[in-house]
N, C-alpha and C. Protein backbone atom coordinates (compact mmCIF):
# COMPACT_ATOMS: atom_id res chain seq x y z
N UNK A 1 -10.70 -28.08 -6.66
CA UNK A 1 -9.41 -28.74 -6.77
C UNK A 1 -8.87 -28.94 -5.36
N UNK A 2 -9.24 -30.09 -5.30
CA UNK A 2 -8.03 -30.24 -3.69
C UNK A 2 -7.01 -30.75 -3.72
N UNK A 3 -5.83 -30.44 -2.96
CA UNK A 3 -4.52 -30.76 -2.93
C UNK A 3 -3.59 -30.25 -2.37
N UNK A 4 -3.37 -30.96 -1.25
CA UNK A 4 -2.34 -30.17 -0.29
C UNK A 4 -1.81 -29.54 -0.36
N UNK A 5 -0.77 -29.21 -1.37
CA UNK A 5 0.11 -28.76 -1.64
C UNK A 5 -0.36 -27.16 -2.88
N UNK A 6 -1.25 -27.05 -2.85
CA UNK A 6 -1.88 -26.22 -3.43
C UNK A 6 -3.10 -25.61 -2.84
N UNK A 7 -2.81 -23.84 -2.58
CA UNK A 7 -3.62 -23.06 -1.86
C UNK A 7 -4.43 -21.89 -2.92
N UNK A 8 -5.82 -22.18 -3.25
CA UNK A 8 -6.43 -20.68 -4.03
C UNK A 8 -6.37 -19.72 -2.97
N UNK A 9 -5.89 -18.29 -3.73
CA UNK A 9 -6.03 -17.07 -2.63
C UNK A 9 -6.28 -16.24 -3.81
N UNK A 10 -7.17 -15.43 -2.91
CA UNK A 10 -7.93 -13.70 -3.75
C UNK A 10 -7.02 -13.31 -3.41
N UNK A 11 -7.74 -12.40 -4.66
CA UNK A 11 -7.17 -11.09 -4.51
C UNK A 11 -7.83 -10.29 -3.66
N UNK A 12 -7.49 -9.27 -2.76
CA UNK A 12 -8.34 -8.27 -1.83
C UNK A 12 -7.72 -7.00 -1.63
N UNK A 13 -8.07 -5.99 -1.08
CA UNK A 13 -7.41 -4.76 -1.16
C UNK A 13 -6.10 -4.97 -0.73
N UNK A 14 -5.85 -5.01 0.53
CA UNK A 14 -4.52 -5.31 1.21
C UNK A 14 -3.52 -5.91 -0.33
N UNK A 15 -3.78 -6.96 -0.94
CA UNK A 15 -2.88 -7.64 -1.58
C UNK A 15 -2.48 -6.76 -2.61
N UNK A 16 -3.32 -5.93 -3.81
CA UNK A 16 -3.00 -5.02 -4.44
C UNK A 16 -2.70 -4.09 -4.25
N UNK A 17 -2.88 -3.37 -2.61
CA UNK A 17 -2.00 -2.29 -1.97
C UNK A 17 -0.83 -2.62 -1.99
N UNK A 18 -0.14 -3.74 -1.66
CA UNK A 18 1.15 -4.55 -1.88
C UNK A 18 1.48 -4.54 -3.03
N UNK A 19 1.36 -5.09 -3.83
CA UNK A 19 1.62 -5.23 -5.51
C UNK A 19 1.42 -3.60 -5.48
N UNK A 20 1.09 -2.74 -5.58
CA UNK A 20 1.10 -1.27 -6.16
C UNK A 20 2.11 -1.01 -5.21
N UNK A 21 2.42 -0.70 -4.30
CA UNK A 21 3.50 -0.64 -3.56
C UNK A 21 5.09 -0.96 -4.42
N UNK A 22 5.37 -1.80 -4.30
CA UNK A 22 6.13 -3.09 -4.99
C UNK A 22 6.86 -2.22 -6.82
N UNK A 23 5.27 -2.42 -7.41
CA UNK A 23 5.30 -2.04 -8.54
C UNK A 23 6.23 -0.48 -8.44
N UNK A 24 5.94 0.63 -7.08
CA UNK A 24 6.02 2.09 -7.35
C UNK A 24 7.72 1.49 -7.29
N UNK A 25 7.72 0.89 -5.62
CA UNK A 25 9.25 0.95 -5.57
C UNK A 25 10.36 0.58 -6.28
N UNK A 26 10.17 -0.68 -6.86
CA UNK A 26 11.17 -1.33 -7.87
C UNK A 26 10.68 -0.46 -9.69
N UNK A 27 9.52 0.17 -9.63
CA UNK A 27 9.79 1.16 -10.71
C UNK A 27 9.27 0.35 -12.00
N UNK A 28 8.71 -1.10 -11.72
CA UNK A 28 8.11 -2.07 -12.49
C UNK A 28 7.00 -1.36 -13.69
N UNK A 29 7.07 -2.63 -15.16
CA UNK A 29 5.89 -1.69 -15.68
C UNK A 29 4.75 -2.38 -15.22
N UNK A 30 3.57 -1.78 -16.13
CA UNK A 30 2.32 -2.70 -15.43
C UNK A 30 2.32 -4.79 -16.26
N UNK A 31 3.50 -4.16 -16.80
CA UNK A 31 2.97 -6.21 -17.73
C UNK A 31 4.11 -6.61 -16.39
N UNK A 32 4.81 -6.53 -14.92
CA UNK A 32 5.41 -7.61 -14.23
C UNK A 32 4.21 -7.39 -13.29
N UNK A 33 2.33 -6.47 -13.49
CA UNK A 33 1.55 -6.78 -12.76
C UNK A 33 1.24 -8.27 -11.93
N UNK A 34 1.35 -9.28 -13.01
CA UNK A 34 0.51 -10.63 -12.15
C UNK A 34 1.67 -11.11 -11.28
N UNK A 35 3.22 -11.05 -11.57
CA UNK A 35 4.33 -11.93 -11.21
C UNK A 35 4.25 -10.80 -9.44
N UNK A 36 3.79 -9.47 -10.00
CA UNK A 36 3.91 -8.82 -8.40
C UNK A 36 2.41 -9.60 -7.48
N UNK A 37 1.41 -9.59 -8.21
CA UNK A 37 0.30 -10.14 -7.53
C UNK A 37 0.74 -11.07 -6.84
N UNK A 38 1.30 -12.45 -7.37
CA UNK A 38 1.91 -13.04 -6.61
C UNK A 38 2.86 -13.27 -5.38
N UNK A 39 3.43 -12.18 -6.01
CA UNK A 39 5.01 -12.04 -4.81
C UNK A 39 3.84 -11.13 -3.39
N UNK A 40 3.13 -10.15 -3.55
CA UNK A 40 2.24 -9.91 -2.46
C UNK A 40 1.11 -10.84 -1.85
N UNK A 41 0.77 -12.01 -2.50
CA UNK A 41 0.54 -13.56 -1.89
C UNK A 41 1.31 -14.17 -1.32
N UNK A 42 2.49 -14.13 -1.42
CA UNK A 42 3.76 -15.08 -0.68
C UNK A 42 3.67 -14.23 0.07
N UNK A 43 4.07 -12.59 0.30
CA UNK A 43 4.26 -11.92 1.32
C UNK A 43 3.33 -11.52 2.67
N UNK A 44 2.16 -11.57 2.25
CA UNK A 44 0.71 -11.06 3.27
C UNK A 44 0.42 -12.64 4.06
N UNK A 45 0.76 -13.64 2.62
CA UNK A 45 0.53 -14.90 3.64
C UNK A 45 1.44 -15.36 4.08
N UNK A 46 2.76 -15.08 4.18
CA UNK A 46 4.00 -15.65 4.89
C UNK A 46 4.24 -16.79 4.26
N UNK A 47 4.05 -17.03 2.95
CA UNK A 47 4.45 -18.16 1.77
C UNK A 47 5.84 -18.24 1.28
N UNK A 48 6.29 -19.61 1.08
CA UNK A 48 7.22 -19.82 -0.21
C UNK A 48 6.88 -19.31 -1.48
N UNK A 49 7.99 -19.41 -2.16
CA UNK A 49 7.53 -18.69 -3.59
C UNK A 49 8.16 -20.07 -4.52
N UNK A 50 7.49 -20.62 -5.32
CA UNK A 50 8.00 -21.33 -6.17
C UNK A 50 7.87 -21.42 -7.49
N UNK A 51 9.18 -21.42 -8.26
CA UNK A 51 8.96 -20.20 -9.65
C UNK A 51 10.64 -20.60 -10.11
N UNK A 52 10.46 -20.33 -11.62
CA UNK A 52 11.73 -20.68 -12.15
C UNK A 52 12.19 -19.26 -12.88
N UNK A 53 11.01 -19.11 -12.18
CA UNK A 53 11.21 -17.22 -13.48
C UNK A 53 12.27 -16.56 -12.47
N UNK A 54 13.68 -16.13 -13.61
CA UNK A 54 14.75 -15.48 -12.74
C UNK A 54 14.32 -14.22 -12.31
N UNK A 55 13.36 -13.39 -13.04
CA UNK A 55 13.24 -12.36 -12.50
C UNK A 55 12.12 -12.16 -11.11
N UNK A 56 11.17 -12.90 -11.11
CA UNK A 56 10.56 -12.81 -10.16
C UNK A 56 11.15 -13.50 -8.70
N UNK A 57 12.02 -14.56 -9.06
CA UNK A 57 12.88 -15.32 -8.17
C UNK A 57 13.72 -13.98 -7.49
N UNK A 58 14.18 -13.01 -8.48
CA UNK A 58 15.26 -12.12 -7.99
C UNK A 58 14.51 -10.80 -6.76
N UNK A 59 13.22 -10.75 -7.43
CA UNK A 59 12.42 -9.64 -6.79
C UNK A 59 11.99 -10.31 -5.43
N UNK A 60 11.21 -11.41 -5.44
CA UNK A 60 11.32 -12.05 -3.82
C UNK A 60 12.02 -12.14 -2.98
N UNK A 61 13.72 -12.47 -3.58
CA UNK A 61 14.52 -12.61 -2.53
C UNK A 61 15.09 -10.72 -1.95
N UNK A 62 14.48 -9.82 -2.82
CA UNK A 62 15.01 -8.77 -2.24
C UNK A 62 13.60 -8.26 -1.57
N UNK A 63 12.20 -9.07 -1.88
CA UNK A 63 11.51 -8.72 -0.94
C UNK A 63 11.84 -10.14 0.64
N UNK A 64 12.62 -9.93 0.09
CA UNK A 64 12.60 -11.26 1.73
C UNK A 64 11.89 -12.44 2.02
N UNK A 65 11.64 -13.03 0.75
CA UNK A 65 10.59 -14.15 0.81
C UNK A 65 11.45 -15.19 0.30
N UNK A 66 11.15 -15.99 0.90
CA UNK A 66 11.90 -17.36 0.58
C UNK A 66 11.42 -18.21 -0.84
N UNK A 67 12.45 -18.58 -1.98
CA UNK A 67 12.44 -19.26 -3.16
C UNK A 67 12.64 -20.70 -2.66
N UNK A 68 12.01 -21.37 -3.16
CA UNK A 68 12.45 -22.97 -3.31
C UNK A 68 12.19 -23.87 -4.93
């Protein structure tokens, strides 16, 4: 799939050290697992987050990642 505007990224240790991180601190269960997978993709790669979901919208901006 090519398209600018669209980046595939693994998963790798670092990223699920993040997401488990994430998960301990905000106290998350394991079903907001994939929405954290993500938010530690925006974060390791210095990404936007783009998402209509209020709750994951709410958890980015208190991890410091920018919503659009």
């Amino acid at each position: 799939m090519a398209n600018e505007r669209a980046k595939i990224l693994c998963d790798n240790d670092n990223i699920i050290g993040i997401a488990l991180e994430i998960l301990t601190k905000e106290r998350l269960s394991l079903s907001r697992y994939n929405d954290v997978v993500i938010l530690a993709h925006t974060i390791e790669n210095k990404l936007p987050l783009a998402t209509k979901d209020k709750a994951l919208k709410s958890l980015a901006k208190r991890h410091g990642v920018e919503v659009v």
